[in-house]
C-alpha atoms as a PDB file:
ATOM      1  CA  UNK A   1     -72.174  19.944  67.798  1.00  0.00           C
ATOM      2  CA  UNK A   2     -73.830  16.470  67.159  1.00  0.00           C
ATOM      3  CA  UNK A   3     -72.678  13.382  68.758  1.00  0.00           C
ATOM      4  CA  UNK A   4     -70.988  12.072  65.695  1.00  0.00           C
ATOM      5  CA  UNK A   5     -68.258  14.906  65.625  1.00  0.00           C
ATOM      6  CA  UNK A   6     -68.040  14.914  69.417  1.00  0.00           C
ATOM      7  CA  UNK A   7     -67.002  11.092  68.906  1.00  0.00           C
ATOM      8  CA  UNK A   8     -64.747  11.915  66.027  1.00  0.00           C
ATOM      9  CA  UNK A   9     -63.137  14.923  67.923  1.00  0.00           C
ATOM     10  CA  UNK A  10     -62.526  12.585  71.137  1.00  0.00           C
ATOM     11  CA  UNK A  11     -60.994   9.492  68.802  1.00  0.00           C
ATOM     12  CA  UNK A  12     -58.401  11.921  67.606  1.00  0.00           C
ATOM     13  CA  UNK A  13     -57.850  12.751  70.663  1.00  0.00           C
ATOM     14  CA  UNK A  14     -56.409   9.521  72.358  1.00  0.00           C
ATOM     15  CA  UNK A  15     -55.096   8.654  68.711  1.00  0.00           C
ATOM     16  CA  UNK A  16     -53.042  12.321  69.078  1.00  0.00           C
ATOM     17  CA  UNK A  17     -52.090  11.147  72.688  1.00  0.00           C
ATOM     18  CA  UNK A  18     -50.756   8.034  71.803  1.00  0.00           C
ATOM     19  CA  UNK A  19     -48.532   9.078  68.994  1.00  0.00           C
ATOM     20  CA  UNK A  20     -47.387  11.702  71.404  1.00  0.00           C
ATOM     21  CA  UNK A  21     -46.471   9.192  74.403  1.00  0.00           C
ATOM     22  CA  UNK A  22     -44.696   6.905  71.777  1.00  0.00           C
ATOM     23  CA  UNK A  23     -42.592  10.067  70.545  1.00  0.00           C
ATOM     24  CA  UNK A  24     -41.729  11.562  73.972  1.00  0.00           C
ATOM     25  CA  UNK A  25     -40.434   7.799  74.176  1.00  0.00           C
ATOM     26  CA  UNK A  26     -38.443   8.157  70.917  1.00  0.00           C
ATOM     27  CA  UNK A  27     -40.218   5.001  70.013  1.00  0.00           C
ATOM     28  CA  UNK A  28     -40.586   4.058  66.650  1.00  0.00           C
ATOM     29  CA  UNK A  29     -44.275   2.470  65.775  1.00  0.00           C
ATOM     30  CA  UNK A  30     -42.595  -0.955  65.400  1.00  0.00           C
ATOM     31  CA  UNK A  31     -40.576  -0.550  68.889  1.00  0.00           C
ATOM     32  CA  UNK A  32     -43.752   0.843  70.104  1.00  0.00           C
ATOM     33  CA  UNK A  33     -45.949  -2.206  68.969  1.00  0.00           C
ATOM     34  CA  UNK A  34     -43.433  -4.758  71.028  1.00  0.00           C
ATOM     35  CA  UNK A  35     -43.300  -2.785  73.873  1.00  0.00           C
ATOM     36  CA  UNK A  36     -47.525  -2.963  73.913  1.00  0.00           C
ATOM     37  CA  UNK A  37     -47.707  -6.594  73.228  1.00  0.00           C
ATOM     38  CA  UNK A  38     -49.839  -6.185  69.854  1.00  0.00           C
ATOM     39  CA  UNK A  39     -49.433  -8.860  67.525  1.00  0.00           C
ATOM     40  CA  UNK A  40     -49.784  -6.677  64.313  1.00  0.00           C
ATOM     41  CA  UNK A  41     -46.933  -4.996  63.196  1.00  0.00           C
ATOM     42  CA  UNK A  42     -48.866  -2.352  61.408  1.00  0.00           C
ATOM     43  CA  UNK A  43     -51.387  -2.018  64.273  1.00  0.00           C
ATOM     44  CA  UNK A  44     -49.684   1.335  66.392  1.00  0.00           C
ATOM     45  CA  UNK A  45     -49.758   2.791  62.771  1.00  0.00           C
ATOM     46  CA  UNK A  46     -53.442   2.434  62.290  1.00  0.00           C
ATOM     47  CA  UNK A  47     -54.099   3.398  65.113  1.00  0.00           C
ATOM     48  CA  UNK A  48     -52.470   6.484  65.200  1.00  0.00           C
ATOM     49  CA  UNK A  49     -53.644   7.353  62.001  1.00  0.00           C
ATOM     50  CA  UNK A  50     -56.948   9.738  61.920  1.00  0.00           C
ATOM     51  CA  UNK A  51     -57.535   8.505  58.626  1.00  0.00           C
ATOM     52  CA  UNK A  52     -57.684   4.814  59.396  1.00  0.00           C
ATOM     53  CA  UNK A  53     -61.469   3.688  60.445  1.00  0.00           C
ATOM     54  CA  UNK A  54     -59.702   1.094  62.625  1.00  0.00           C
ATOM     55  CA  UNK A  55     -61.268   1.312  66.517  1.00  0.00           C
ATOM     56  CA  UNK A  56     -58.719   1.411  69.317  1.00  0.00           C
ATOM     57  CA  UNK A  57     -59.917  -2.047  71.189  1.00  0.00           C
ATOM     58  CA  UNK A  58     -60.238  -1.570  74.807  1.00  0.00           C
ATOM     59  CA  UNK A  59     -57.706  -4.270  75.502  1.00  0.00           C
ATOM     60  CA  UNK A  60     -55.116  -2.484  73.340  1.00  0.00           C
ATOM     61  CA  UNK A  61     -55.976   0.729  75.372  1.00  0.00           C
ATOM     62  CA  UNK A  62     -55.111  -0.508  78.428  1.00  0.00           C
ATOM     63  CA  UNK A  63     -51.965  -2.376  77.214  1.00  0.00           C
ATOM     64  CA  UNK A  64     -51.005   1.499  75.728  1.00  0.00           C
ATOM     65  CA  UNK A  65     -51.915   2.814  79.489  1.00  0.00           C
ATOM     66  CA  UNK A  66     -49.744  -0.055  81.224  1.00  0.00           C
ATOM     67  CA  UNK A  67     -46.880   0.233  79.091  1.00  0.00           C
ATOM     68  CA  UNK A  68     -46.334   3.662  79.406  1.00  0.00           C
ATOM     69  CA  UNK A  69     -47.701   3.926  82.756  1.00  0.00           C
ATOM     70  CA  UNK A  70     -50.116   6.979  82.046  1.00  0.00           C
ATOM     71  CA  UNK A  71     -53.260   7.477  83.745  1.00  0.00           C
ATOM     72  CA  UNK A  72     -56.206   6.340  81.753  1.00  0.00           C
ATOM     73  CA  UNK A  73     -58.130  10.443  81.671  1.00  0.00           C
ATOM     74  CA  UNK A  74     -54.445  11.250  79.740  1.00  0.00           C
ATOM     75  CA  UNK A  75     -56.343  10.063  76.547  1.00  0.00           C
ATOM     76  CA  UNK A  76     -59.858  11.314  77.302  1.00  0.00           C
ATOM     77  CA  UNK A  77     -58.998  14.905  78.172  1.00  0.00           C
ATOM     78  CA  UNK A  78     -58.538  18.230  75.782  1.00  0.00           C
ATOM     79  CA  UNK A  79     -56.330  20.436  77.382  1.00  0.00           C
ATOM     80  CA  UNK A  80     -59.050  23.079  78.221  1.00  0.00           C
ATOM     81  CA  UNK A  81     -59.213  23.075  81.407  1.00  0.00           C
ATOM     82  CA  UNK A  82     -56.520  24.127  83.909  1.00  0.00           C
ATOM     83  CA  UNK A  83     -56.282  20.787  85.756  1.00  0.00           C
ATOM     84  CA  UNK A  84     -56.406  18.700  82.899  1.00  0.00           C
ATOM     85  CA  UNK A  85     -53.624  20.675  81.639  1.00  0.00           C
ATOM     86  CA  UNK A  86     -51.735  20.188  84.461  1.00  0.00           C
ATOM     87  CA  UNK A  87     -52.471  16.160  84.528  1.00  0.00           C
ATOM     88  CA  UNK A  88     -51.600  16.379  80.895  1.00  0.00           C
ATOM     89  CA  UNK A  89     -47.745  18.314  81.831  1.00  0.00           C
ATOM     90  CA  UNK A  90     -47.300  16.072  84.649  1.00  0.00           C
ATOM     91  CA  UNK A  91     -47.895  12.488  82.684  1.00  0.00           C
ATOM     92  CA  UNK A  92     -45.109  14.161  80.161  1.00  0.00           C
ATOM     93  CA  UNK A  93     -43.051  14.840  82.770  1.00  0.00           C
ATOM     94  CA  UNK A  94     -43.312  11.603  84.129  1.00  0.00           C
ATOM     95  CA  UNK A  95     -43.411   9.924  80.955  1.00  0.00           C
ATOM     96  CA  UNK A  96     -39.890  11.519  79.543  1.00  0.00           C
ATOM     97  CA  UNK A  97     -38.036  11.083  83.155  1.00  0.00           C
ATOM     98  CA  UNK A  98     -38.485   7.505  82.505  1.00  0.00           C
ATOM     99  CA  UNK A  99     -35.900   7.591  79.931  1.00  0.00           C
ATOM    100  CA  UNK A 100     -33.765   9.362  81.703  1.00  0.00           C
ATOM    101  CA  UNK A 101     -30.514   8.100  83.797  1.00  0.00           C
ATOM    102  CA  UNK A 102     -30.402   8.324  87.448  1.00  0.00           C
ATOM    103  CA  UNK A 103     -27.821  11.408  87.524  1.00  0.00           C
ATOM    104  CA  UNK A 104     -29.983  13.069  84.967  1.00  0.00           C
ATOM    105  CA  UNK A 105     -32.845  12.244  87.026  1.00  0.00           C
ATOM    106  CA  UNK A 106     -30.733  14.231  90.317  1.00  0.00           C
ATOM    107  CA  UNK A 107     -30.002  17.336  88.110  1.00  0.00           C
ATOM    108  CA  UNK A 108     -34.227  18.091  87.052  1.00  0.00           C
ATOM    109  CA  UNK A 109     -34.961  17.300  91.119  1.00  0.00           C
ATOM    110  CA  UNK A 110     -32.193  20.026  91.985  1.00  0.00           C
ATOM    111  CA  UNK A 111     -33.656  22.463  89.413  1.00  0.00           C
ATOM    112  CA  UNK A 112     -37.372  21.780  90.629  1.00  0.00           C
ATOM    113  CA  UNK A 113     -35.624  22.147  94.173  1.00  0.00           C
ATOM    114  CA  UNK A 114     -33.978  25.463  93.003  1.00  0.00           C
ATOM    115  CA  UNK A 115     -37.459  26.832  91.175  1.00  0.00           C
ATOM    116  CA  UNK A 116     -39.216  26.164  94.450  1.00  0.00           C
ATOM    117  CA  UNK A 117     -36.245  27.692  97.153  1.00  0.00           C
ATOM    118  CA  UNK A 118     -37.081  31.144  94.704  1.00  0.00           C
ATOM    119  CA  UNK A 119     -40.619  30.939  95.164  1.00  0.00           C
ATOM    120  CA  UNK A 120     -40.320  31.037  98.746  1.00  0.00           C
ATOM    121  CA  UNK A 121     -38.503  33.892  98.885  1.00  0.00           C
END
């Protein structure tokens, strides 16, 4: 595999990973825009698209990683390898508890607490 398709392959990537953080958010692109700080309206769109040629700045990277409070690897990642994997199901985890209220919050900790009390025994 040459360079140039590695590079392609890893830009769909984080543009995959974004669109996926926004959803798990039930964000639409606009929402998602304001909540980044981008000035551009139609800037989440292009950036999530694979067609678009447009490169995801740096700056609006790290506004993406701050908003949603994600670790940076989440975009630079496949999900090959077991412990990326497991980054990957945590930072979803994380990411969709966010939304969640503080009861709902209580009933996944009892489960996890429930799921762990069987593995003991």
């Amino acid at each position: 595999m040459n360079d140039k398709h590695r590079f392609t392959f890893e830009k769909n990537l984080i543009k995959d990973r974004i669109r996926e953080l926004r959803k798990i958010r039930h964000l639409t692109q606009e929402q998602a825009t304001d909540l980044v700080g981008m000035k551009d309206s139609n800037s989440w769109a292009k950036i999530e698209s694979h067609k678009s040629s447009l490169a995801l700045s740096f700056d609006n990277l790290i506004r993406i990683v701050n908003a949603f409070d994600v670790d940076v690897n989440y975009f630079f990642h496949s999900q090959e390898a077991a412990s990326v994997e497991a980054s990957h199901t945590e930072t979803l985890i994380i990411a969709t508890l966010k939304d969640f209220t503080e009861k709902e919050k209580q009933l996944v900790l009892s489960i996890i607490t429930a799921i762990r009390a069987n593995k003991e025994t």
